[in-house]
PDB file of N, CA and C in Angstrom:
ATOM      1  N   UNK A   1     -11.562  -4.729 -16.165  1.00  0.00           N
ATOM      2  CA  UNK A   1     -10.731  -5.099 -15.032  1.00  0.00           C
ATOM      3  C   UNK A   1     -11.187  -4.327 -13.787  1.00  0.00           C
ATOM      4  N   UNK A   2     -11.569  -5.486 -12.651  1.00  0.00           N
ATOM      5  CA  UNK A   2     -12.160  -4.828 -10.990  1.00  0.00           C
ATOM      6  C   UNK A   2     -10.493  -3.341 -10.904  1.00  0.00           C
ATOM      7  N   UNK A   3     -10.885  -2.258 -10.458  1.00  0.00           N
ATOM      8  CA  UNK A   3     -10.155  -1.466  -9.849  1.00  0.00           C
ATOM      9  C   UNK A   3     -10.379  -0.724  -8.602  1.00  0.00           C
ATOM     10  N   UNK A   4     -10.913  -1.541  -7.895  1.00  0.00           N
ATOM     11  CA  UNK A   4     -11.527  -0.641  -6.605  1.00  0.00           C
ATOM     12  C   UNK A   4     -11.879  -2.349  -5.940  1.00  0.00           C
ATOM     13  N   UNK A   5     -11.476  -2.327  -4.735  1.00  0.00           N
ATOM     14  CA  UNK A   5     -11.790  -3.718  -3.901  1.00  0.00           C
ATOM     15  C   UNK A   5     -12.798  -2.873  -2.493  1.00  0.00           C
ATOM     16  N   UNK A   6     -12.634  -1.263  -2.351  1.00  0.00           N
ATOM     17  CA  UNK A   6     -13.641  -0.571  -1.177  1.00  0.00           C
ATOM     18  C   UNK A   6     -14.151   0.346  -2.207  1.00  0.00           C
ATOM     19  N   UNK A   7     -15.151   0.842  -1.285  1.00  0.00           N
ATOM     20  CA  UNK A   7     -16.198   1.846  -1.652  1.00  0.00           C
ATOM     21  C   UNK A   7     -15.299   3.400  -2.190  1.00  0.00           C
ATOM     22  N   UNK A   8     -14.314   3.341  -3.086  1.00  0.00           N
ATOM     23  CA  UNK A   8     -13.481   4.117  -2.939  1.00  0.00           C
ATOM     24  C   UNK A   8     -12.463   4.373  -4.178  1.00  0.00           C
ATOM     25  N   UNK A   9     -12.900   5.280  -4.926  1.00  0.00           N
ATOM     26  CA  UNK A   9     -12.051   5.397  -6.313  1.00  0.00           C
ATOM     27  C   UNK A   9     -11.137   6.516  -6.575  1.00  0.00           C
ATOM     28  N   UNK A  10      -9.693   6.442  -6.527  1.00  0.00           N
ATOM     29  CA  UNK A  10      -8.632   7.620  -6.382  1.00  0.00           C
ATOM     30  C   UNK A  10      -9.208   8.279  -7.995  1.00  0.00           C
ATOM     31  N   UNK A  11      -8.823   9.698  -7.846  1.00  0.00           N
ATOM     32  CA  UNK A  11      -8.334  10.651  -9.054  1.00  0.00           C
ATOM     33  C   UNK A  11      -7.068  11.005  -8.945  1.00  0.00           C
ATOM     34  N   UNK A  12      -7.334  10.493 -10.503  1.00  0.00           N
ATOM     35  CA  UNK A  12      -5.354  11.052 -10.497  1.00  0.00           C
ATOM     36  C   UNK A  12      -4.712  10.353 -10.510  1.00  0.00           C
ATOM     37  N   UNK A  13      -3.153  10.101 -10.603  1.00  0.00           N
ATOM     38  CA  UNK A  13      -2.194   9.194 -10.026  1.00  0.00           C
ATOM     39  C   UNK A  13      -2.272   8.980  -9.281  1.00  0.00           C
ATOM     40  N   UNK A  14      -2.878   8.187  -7.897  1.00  0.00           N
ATOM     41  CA  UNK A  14      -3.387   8.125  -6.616  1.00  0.00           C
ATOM     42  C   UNK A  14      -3.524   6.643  -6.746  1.00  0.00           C
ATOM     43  N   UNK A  15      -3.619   5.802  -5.471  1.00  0.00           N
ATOM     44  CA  UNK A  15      -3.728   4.340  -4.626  1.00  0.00           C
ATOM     45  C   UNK A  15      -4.446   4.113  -4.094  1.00  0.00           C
ATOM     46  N   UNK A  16      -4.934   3.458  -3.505  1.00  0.00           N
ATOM     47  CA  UNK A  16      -5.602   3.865  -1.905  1.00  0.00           C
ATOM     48  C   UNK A  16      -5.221   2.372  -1.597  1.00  0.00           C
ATOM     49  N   UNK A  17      -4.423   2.056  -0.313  1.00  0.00           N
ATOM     50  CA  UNK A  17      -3.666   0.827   0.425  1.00  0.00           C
ATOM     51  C   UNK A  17      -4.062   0.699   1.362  1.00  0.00           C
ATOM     52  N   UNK A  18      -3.990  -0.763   1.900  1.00  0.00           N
ATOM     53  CA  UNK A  18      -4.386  -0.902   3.460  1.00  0.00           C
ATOM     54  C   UNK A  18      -3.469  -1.395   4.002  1.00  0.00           C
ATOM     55  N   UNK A  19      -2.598  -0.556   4.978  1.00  0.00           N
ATOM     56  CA  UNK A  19      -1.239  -0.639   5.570  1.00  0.00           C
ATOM     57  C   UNK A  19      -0.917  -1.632   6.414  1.00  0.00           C
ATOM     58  N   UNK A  20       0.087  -2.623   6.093  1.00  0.00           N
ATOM     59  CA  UNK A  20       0.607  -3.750   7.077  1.00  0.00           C
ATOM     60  C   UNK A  20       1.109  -3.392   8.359  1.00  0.00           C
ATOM     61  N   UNK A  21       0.994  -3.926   8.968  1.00  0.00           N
ATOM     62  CA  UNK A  21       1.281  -3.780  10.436  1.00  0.00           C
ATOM     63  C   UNK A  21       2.796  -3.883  10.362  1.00  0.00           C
ATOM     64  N   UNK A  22       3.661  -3.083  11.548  1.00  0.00           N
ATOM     65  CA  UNK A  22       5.007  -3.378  11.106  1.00  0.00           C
ATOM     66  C   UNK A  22       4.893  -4.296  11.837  1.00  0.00           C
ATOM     67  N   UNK A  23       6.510  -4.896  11.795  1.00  0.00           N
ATOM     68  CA  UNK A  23       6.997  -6.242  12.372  1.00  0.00           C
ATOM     69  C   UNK A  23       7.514  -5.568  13.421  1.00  0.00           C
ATOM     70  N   UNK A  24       7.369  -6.171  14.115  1.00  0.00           N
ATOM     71  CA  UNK A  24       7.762  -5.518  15.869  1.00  0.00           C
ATOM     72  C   UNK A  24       8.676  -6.441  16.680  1.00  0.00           C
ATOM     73  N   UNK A  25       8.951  -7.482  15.654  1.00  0.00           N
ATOM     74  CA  UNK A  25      10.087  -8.711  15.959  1.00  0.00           C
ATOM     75  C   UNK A  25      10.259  -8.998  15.031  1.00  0.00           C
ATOM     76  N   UNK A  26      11.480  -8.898  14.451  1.00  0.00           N
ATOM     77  CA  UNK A  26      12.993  -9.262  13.606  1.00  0.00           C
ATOM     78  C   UNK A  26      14.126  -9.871  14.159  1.00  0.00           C
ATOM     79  N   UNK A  27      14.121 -11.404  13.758  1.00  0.00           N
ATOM     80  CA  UNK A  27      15.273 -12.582  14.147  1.00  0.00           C
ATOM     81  C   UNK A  27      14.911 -12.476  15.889  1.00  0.00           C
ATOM     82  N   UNK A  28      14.310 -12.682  16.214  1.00  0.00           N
ATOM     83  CA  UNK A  28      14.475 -12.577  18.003  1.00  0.00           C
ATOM     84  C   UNK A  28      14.414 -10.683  18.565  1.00  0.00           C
ATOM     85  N   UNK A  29      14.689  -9.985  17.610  1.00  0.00           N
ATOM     86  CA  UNK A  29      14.777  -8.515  18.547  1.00  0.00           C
ATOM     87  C   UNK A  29      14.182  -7.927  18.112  1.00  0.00           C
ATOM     88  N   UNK A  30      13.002  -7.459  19.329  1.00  0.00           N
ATOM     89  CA  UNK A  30      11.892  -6.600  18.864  1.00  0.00           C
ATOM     90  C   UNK A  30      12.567  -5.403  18.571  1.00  0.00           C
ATOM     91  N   UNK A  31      11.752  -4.638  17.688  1.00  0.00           N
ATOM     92  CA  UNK A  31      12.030  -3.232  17.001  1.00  0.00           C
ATOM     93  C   UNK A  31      11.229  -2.189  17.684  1.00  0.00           C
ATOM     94  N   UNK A  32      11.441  -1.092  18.132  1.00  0.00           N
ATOM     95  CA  UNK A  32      10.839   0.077  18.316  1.00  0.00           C
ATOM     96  C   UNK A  32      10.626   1.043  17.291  1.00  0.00           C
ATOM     97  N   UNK A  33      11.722   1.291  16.524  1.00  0.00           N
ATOM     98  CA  UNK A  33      11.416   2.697  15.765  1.00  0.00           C
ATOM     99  C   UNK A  33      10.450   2.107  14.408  1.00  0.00           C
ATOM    100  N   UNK A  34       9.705   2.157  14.132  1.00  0.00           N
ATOM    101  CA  UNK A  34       9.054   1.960  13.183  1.00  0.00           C
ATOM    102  C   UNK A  34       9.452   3.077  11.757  1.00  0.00           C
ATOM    103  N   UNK A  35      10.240   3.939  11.820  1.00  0.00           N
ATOM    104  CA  UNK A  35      10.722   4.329  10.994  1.00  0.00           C
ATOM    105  C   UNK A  35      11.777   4.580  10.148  1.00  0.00           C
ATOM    106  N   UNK A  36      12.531   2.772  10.652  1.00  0.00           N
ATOM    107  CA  UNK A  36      13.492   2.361  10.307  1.00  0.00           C
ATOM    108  C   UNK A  36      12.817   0.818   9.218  1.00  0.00           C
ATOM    109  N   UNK A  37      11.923   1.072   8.913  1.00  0.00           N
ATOM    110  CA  UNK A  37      11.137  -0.415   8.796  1.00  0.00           C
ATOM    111  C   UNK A  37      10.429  -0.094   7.555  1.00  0.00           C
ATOM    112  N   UNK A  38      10.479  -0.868   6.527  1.00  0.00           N
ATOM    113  CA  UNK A  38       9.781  -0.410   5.093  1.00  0.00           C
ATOM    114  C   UNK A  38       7.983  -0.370   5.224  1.00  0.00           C
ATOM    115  N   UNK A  39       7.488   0.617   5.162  1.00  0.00           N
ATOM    116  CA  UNK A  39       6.374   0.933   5.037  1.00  0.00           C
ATOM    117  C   UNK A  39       5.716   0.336   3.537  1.00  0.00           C
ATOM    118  N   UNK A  40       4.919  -0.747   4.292  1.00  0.00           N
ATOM    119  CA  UNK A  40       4.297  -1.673   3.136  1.00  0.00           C
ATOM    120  C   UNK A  40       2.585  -1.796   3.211  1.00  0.00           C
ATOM    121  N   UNK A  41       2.095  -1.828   1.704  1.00  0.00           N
ATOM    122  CA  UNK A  41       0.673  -2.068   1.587  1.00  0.00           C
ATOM    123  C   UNK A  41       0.520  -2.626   0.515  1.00  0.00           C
ATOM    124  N   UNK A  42      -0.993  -3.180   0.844  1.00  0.00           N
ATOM    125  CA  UNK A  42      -1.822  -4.178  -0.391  1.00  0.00           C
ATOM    126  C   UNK A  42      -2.620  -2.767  -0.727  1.00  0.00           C
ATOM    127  N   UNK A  43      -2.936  -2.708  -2.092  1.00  0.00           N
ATOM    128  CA  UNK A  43      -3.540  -2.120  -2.936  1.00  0.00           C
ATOM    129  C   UNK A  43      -4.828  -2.674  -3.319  1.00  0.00           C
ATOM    130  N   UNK A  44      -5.860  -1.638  -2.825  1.00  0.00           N
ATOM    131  CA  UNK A  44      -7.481  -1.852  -2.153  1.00  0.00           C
ATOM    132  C   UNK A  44      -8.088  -1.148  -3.359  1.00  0.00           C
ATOM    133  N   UNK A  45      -7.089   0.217  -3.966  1.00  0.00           N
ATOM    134  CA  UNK A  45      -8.308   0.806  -4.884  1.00  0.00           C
ATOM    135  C   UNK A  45      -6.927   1.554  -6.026  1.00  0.00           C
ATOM    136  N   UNK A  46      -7.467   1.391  -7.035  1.00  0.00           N
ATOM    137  CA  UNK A  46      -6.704   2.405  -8.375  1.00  0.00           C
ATOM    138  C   UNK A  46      -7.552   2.725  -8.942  1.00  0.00           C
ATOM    139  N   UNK A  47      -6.826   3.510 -10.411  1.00  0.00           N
ATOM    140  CA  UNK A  47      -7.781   3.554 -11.524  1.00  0.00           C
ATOM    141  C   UNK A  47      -6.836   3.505 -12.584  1.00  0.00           C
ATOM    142  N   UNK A  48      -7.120   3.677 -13.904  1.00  0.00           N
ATOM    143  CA  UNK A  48      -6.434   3.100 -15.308  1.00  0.00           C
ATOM    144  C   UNK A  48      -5.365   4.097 -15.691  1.00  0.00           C
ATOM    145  N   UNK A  49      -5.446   5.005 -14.827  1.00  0.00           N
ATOM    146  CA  UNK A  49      -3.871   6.206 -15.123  1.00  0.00           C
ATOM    147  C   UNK A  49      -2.870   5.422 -14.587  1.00  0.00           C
ATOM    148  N   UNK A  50      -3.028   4.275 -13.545  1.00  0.00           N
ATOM    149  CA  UNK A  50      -1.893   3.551 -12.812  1.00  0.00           C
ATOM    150  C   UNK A  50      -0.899   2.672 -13.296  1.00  0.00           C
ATOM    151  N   UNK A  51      -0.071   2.367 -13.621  1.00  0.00           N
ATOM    152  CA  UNK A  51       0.248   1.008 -13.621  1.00  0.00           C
ATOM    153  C   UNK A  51       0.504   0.071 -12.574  1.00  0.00           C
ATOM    154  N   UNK A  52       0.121   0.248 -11.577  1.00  0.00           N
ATOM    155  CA  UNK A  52      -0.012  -0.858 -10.105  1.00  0.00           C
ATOM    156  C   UNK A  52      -1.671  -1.247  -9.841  1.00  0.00           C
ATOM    157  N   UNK A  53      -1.745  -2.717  -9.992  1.00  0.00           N
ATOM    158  CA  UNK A  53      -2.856  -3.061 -10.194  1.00  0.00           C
ATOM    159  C   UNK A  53      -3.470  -3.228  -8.440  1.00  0.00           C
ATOM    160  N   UNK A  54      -4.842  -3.858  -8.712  1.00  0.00           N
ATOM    161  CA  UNK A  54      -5.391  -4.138  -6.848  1.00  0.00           C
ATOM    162  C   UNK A  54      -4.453  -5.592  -6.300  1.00  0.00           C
ATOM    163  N   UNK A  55      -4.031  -5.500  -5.424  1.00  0.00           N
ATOM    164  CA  UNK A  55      -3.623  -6.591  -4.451  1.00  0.00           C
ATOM    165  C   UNK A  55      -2.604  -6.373  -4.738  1.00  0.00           C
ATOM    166  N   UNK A  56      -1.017  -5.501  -4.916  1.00  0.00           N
ATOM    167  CA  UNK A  56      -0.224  -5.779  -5.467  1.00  0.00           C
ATOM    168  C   UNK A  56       0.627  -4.909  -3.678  1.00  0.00           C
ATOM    169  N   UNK A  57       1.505  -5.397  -3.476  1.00  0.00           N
ATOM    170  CA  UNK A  57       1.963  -5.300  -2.558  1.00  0.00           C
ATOM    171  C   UNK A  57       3.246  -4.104  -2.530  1.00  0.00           C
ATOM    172  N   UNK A  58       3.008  -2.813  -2.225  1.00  0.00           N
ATOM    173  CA  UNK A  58       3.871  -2.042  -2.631  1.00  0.00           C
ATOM    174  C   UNK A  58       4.645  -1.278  -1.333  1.00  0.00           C
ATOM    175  N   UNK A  59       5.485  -1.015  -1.155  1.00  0.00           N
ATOM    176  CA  UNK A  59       6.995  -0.218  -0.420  1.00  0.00           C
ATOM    177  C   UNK A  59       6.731   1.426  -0.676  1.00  0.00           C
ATOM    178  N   UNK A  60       6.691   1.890   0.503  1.00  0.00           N
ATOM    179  CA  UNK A  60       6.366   3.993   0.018  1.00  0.00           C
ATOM    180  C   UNK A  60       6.960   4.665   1.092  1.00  0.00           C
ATOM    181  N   UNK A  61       7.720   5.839   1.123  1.00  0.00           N
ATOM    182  CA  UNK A  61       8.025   6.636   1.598  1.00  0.00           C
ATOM    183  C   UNK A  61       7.497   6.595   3.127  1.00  0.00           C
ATOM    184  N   UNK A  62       7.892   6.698   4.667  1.00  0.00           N
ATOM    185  CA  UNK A  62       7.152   6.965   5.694  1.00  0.00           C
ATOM    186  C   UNK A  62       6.329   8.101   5.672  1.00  0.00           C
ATOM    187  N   UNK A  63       6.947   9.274   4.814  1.00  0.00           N
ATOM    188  CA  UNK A  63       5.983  10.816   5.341  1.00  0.00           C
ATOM    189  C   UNK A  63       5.130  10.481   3.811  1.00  0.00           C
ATOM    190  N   UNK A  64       4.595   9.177   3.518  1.00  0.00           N
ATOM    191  CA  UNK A  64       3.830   9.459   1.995  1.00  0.00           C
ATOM    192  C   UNK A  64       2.153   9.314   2.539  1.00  0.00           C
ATOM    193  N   UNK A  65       1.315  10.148   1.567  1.00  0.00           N
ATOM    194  CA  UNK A  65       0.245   9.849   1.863  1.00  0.00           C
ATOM    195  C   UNK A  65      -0.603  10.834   2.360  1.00  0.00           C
ATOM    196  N   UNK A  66      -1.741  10.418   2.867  1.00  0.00           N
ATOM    197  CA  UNK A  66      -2.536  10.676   3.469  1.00  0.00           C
ATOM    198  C   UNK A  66      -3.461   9.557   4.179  1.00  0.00           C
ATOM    199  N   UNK A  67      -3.942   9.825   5.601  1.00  0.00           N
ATOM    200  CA  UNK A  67      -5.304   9.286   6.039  1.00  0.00           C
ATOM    201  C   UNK A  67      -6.290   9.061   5.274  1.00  0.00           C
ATOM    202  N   UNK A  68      -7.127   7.897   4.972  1.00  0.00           N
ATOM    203  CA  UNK A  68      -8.252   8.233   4.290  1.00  0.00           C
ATOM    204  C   UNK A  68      -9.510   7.240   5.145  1.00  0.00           C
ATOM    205  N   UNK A  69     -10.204   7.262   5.531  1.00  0.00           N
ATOM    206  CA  UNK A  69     -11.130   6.264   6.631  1.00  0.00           C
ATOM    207  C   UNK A  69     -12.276   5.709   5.091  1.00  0.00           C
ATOM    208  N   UNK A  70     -12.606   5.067   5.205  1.00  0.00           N
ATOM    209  CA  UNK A  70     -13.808   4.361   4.098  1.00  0.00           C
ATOM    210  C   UNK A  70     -14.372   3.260   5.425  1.00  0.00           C
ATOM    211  N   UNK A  71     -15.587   3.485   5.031  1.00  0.00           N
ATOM    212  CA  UNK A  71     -16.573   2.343   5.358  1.00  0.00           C
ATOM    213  C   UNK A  71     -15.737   1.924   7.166  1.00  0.00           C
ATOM    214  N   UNK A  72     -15.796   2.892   7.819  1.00  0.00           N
ATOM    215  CA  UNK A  72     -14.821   3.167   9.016  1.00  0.00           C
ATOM    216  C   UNK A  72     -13.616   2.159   8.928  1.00  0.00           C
ATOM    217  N   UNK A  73     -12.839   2.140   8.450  1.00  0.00           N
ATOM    218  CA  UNK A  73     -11.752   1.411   8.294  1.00  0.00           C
ATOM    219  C   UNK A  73     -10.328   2.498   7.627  1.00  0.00           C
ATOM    220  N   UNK A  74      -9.510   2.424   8.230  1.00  0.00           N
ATOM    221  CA  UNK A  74      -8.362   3.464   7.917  1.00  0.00           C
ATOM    222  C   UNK A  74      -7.788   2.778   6.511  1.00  0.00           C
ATOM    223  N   UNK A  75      -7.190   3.753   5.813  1.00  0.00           N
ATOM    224  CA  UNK A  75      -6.226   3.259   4.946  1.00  0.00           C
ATOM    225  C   UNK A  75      -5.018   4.335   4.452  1.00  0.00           C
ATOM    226  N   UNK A  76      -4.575   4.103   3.248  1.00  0.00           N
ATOM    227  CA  UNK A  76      -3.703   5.289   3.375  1.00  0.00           C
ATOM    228  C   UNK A  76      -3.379   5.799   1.615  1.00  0.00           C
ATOM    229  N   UNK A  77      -3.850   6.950   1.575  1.00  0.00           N
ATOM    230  CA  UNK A  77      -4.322   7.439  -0.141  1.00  0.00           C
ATOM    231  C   UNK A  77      -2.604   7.912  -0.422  1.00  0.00           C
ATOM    232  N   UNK A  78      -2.365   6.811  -1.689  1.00  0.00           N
ATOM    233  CA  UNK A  78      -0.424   7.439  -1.883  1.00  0.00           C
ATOM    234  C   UNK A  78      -0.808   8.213  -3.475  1.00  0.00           C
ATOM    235  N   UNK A  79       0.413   9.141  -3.896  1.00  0.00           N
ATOM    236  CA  UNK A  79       0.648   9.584  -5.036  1.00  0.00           C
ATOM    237  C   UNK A  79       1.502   8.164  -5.542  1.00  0.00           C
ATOM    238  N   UNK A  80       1.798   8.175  -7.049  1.00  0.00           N
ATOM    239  CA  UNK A  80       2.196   6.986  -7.488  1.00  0.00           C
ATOM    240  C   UNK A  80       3.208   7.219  -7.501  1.00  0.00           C
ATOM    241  N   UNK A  81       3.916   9.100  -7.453  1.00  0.00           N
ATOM    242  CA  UNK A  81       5.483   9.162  -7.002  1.00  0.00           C
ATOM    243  C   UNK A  81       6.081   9.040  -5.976  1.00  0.00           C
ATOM    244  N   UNK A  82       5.557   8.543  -4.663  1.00  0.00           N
ATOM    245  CA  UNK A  82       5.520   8.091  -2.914  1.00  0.00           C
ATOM    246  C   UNK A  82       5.671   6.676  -2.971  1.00  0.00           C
ATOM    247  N   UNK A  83       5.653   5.749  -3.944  1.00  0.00           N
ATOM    248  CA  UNK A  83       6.249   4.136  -3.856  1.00  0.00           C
ATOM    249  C   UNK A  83       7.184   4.241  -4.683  1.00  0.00           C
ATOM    250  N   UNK A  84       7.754   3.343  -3.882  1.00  0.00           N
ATOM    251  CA  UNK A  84       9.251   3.072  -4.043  1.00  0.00           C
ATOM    252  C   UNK A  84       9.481   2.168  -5.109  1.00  0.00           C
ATOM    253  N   UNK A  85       8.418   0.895  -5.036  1.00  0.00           N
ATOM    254  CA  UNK A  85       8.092  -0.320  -5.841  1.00  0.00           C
ATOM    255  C   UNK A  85       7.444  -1.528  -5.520  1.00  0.00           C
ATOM    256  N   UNK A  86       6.849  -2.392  -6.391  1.00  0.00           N
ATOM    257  CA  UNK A  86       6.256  -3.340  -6.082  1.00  0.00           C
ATOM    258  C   UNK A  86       6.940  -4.492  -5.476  1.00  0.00           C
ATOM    259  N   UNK A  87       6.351  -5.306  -4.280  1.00  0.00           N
ATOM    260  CA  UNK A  87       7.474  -6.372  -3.765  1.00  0.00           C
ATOM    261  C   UNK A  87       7.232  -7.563  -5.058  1.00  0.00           C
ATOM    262  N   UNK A  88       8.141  -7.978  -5.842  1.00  0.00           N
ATOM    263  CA  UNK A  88       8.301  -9.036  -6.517  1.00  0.00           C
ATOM    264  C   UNK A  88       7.516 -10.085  -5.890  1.00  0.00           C
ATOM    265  N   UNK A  89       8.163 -11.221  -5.178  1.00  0.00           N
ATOM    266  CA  UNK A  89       7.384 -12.396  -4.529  1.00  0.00           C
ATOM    267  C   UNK A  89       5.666 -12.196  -4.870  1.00  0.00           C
ATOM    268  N   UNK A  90       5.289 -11.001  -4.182  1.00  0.00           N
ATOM    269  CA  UNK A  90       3.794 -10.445  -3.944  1.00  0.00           C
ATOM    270  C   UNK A  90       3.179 -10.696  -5.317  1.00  0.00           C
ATOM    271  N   UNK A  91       4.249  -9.650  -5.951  1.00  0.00           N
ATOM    272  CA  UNK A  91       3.710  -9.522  -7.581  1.00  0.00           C
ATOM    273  C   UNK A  91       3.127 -10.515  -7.984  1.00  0.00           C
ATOM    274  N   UNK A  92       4.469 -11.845  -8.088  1.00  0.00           N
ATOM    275  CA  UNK A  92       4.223 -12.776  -9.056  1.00  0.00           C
ATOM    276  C   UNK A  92       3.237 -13.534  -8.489  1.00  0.00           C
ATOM    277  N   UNK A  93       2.837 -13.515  -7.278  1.00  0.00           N
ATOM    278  CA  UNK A  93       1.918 -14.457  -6.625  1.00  0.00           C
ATOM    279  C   UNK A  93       0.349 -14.403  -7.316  1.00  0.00           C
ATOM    280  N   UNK A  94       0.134 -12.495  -7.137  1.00  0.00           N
ATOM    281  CA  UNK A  94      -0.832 -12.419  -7.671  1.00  0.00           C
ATOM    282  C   UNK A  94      -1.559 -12.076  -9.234  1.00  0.00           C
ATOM    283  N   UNK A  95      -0.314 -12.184  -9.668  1.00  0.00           N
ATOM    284  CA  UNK A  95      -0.347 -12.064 -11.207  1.00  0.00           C
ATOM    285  C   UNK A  95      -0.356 -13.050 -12.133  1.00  0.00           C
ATOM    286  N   UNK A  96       0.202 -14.268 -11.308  1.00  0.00           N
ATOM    287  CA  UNK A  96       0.444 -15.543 -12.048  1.00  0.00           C
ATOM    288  C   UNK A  96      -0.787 -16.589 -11.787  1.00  0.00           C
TER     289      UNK A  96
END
């Protein structure tokens, strides 16, 4: 099974995600605080200690993480105790 979609393989309980842009309009009213807003990513890289596979769309803590740049492109390296959980919809999309 592919576990790495970048040049880039976590140790450890570790992720590595490429962070959605927040929504900056909700129903008609744009949002400012972005840290009122669920911090969401697609899953770019794991390894077999995980149980969250690649592409799986996951919810994490705002202060979770770290910076990690690959192949100049930002992303964001989580512990697997920093998500909250997988978005369902996402899941089944890419699992089924």
């Amino acid at each position: 099974m592919e576990k790495s979609i970048v040049n880039f393989k976590p140790i450890g309980e570790k992720i590595l995600i490429d962070v959605h842009p927040f929504e900056t309009e909700v129903n008609g009213i744009i949002r400012i605080d972005n840290l009122q807003q669920n911090h969401k990513g697609t899953v770019v890289a794991t390894n077999t200690e995980v149980p969250i596979y690649l592409k799986d769309v996951v919810v994490y803590a705002p202060s979770a993480g770290v910076q990690v740049i690959v192949d100049d492109k930002e992303y964001q390296l989580l512990r697997v105790d920093e998500i909250f959980g997988v978005i369902e919809s996402e899941f089944e999309r890419v699992h089924n």
